[in-house]
N, C-alpha and C. Protein backbone atom coordinates (compact mmCIF):
# COMPACT_ATOMS: atom_id res chain seq x y z
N UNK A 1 41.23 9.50 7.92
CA UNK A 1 40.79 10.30 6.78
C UNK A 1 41.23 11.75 6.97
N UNK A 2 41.48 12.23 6.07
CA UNK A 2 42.06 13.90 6.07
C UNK A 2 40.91 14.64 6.24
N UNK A 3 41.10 15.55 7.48
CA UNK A 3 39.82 16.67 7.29
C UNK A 3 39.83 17.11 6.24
N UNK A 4 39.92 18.04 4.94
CA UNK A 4 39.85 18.14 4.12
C UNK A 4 38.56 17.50 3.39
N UNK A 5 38.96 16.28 3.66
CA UNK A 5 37.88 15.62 2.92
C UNK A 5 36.73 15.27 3.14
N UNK A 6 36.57 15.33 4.95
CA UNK A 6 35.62 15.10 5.42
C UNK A 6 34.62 16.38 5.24
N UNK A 7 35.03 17.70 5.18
CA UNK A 7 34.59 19.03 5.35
C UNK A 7 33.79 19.03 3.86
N UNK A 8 34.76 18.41 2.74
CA UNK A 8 34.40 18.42 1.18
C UNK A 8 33.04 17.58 1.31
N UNK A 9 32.95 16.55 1.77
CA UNK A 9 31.79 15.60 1.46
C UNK A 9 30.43 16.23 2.37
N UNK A 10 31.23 16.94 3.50
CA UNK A 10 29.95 17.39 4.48
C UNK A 10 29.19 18.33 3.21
N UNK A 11 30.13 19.26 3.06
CA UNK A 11 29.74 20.38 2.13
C UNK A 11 28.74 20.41 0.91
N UNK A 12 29.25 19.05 0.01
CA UNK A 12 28.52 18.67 -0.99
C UNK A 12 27.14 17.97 -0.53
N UNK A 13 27.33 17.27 0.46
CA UNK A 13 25.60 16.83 1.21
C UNK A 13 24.77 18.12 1.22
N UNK A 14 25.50 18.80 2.04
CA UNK A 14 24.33 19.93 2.08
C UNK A 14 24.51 20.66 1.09
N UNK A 15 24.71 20.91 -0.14
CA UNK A 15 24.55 21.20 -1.20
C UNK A 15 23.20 20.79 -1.63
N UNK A 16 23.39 19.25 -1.90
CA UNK A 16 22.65 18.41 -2.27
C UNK A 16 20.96 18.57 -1.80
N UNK A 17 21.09 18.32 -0.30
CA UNK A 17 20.04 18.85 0.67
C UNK A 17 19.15 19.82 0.48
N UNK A 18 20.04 20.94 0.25
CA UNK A 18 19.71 22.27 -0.49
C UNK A 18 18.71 22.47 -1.75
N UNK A 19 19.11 22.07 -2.54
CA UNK A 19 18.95 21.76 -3.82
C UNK A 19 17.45 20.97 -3.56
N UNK A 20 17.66 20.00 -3.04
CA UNK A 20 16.03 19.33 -3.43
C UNK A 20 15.49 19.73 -2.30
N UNK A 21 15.69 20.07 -1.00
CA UNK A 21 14.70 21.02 -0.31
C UNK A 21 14.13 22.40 -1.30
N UNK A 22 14.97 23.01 -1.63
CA UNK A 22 14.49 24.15 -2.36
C UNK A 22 14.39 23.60 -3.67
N UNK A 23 13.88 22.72 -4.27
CA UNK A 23 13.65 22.60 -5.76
C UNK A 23 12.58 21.30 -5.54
N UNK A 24 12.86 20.26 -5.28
CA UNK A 24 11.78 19.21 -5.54
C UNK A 24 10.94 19.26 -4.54
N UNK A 25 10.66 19.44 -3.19
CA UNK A 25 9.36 19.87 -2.43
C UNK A 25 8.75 20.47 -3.10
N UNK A 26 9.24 21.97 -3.71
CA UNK A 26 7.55 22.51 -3.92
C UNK A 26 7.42 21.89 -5.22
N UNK A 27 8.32 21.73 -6.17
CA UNK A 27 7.92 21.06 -7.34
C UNK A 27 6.92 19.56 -7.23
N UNK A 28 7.02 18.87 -6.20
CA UNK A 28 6.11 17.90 -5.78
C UNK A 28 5.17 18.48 -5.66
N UNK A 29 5.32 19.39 -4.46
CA UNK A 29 3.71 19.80 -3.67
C UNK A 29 2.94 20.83 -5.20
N UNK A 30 3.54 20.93 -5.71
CA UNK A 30 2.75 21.60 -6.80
C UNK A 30 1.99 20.60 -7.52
N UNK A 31 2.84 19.33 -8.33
CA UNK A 31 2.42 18.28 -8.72
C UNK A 31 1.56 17.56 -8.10
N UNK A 32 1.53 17.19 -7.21
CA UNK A 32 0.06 17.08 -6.40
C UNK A 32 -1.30 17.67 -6.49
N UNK A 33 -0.77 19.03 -6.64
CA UNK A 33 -1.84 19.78 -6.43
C UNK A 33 -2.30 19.97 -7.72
N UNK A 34 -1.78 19.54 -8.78
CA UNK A 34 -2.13 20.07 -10.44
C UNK A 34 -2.94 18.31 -10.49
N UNK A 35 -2.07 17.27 -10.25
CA UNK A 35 -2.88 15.95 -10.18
C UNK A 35 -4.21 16.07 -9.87
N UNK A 36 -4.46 16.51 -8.44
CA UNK A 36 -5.52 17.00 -7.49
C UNK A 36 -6.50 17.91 -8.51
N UNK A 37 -6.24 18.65 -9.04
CA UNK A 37 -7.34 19.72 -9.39
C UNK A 37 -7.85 19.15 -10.83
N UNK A 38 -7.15 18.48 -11.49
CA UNK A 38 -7.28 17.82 -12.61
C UNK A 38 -7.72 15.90 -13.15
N UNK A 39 -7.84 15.79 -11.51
CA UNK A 39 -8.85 14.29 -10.83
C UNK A 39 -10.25 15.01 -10.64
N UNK A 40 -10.30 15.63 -10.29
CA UNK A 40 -11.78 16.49 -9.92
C UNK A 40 -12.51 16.72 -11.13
N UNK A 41 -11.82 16.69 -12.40
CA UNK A 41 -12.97 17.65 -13.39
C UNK A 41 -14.14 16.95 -14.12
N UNK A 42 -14.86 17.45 -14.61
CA UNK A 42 -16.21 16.77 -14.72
C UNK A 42 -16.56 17.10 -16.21
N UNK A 43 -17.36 16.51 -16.84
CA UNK A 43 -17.87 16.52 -17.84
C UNK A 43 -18.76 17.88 -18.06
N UNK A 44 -18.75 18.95 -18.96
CA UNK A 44 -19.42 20.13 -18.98
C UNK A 44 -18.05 21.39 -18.49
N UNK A 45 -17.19 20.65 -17.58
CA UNK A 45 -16.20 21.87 -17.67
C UNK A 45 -15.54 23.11 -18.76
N UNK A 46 -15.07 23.95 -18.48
CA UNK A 46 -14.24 24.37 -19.55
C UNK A 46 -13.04 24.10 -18.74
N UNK A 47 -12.06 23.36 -19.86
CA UNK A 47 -10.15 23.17 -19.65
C UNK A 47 -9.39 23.92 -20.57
N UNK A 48 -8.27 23.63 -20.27
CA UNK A 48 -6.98 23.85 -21.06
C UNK A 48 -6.05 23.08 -21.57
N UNK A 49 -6.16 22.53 -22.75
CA UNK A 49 -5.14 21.57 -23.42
C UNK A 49 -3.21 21.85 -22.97
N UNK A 50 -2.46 21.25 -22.58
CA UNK A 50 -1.49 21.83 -22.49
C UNK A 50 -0.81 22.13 -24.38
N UNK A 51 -1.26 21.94 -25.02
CA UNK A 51 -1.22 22.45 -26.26
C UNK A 51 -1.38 23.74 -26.55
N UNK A 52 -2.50 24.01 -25.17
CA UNK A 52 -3.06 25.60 -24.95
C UNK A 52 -4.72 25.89 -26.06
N UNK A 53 -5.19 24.86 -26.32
CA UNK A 53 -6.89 24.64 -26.49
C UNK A 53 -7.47 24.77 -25.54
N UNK A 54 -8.69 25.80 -25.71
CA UNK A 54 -9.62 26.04 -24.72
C UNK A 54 -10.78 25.57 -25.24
N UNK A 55 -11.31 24.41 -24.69
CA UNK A 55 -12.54 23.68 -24.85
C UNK A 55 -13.42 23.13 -23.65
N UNK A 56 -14.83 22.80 -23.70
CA UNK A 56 -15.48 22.14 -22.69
C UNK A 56 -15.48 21.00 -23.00
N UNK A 57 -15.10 20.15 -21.43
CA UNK A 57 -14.88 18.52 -21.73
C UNK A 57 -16.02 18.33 -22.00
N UNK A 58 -16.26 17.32 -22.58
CA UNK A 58 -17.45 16.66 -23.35
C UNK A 58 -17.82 15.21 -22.40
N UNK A 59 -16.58 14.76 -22.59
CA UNK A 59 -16.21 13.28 -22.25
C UNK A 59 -14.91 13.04 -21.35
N UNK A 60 -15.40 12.06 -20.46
CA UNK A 60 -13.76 11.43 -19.88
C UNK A 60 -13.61 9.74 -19.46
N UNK A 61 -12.89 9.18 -19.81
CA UNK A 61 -13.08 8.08 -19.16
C UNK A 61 -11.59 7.61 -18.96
N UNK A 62 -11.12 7.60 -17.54
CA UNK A 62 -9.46 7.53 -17.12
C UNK A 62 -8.99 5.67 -17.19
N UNK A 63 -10.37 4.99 -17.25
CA UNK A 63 -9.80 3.67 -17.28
C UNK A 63 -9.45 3.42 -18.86
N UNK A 64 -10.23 4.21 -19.76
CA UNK A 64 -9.47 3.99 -21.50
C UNK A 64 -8.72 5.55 -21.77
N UNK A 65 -8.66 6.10 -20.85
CA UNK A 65 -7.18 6.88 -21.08
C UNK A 65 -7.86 7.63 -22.59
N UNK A 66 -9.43 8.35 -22.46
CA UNK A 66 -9.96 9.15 -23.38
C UNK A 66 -10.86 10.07 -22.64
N UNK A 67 -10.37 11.36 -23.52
CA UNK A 67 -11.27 12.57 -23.31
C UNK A 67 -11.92 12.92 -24.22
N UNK A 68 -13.26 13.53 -24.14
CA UNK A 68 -12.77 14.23 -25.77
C UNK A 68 -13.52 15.87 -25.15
N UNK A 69 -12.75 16.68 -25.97
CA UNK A 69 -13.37 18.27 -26.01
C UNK A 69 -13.74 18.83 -26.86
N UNK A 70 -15.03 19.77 -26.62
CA UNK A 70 -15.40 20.49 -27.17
C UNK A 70 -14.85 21.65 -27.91
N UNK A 71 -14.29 22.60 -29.16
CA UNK A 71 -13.42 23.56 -29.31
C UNK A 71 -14.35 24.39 -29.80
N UNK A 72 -15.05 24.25 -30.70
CA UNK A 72 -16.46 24.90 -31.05
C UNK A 72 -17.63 24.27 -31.38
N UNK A 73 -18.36 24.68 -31.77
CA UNK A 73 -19.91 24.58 -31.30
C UNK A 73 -19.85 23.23 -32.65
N UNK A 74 -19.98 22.11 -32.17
CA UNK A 74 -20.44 21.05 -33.06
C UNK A 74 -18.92 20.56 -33.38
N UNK A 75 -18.01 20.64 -32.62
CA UNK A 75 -16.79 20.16 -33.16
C UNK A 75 -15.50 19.68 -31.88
N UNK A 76 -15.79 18.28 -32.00
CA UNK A 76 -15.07 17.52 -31.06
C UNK A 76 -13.58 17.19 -31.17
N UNK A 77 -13.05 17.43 -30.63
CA UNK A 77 -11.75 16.66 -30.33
C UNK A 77 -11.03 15.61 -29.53
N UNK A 78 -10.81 14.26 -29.76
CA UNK A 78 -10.15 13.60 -28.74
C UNK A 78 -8.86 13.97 -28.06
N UNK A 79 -8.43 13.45 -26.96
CA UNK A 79 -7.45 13.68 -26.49
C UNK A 79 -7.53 12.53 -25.59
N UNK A 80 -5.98 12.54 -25.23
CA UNK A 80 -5.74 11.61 -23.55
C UNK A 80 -5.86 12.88 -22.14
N UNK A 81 -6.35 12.32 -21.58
CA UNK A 81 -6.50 12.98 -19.81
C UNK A 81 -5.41 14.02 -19.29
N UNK A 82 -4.42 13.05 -19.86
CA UNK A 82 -2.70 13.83 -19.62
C UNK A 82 -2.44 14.74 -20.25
N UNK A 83 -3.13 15.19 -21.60
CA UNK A 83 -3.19 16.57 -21.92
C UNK A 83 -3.79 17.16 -21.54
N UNK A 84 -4.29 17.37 -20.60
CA UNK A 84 -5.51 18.45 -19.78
C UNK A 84 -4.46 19.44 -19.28
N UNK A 85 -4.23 20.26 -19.52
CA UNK A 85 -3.20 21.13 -18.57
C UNK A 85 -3.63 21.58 -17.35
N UNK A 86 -4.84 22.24 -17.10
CA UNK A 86 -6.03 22.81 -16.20
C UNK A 86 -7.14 22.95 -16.52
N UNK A 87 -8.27 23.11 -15.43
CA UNK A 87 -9.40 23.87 -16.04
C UNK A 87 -9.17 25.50 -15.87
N UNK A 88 -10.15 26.01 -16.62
CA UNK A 88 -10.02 27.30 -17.15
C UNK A 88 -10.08 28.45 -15.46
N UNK A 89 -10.86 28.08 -14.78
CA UNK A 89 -10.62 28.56 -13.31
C UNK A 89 -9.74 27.83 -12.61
N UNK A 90 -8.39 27.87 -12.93
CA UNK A 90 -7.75 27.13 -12.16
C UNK A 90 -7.27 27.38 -10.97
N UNK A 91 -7.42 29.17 -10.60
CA UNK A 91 -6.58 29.95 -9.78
C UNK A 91 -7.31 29.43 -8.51
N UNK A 92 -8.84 29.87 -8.53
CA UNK A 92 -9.75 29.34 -7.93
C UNK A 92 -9.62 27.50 -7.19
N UNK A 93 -9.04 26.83 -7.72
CA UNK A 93 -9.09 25.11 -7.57
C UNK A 93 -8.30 25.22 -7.03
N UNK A 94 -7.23 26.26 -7.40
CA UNK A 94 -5.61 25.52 -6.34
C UNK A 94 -5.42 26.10 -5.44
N UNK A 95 -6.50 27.16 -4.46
CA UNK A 95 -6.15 27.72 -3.72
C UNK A 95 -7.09 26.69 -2.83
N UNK A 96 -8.55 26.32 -3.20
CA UNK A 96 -9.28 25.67 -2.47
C UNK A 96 -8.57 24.14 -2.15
N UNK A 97 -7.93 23.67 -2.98
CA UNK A 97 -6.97 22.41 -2.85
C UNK A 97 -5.85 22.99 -2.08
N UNK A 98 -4.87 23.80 -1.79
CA UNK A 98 -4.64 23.95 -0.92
C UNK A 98 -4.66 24.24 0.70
N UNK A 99 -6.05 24.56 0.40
CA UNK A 99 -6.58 24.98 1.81
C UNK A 99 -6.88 23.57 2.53
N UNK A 100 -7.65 22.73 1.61
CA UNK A 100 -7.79 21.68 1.95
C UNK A 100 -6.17 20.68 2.29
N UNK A 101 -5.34 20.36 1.68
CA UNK A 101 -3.85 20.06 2.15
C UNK A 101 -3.62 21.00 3.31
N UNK A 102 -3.89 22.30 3.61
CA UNK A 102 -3.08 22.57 4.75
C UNK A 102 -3.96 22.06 6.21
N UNK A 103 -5.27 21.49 5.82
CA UNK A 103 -5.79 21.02 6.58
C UNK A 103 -5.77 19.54 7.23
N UNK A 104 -4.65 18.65 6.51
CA UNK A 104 -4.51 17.39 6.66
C UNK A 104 -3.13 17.85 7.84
């Protein structure tokens, strides 16, 4: 095989390497941690629709894939779980969820 080519393919590996070391790790470890903080929430919370609605969950139930939220006073909305973007203290959850991961 021609060096040339061997140097080309080394090159593009670690390209590659590169790339999802610096892009899909933390994009995982983030995803985890948004999964994580958003398995935890409880009925009475205030969230965030990724729609960007700020309501208190009312309701959840993950085995029928239904929420429903509160938006104002006497006025419900359904949703699925997967629109939850966060709860409204989220800064707070993902630092304590991380603390907890750096502890495993």
């Amino acid at each position: 095989m021609n060096y040339a080519l061997i140097v080309l393919f080394t090159a593009i590996a670690l390209v590659l390497f590169l790339v999802w070391f610096l892009v899909a790790v933390p994009q995982r470890r983030s995803r985890q941690t948004q999964e994580q903080v958003v398995a935890e929430l409880e009925v009475g919370e205030e969230i965030v629709t990724v729609g960007g609605l700020i309501g208190k969950l009312t309701y959840i139930d993950r085995e029928k894939d239904l929420a429903k939220i509160e938006i104002a006073k006497g006025i419900e909305v359904r949703i699925i779980p997967a629109a939850i973007s966060h709860p409204l203290d989220i800064m707070a959850r993902i630092k304590r969820a991380e603390k907890q991961q750096g502890k495993k």
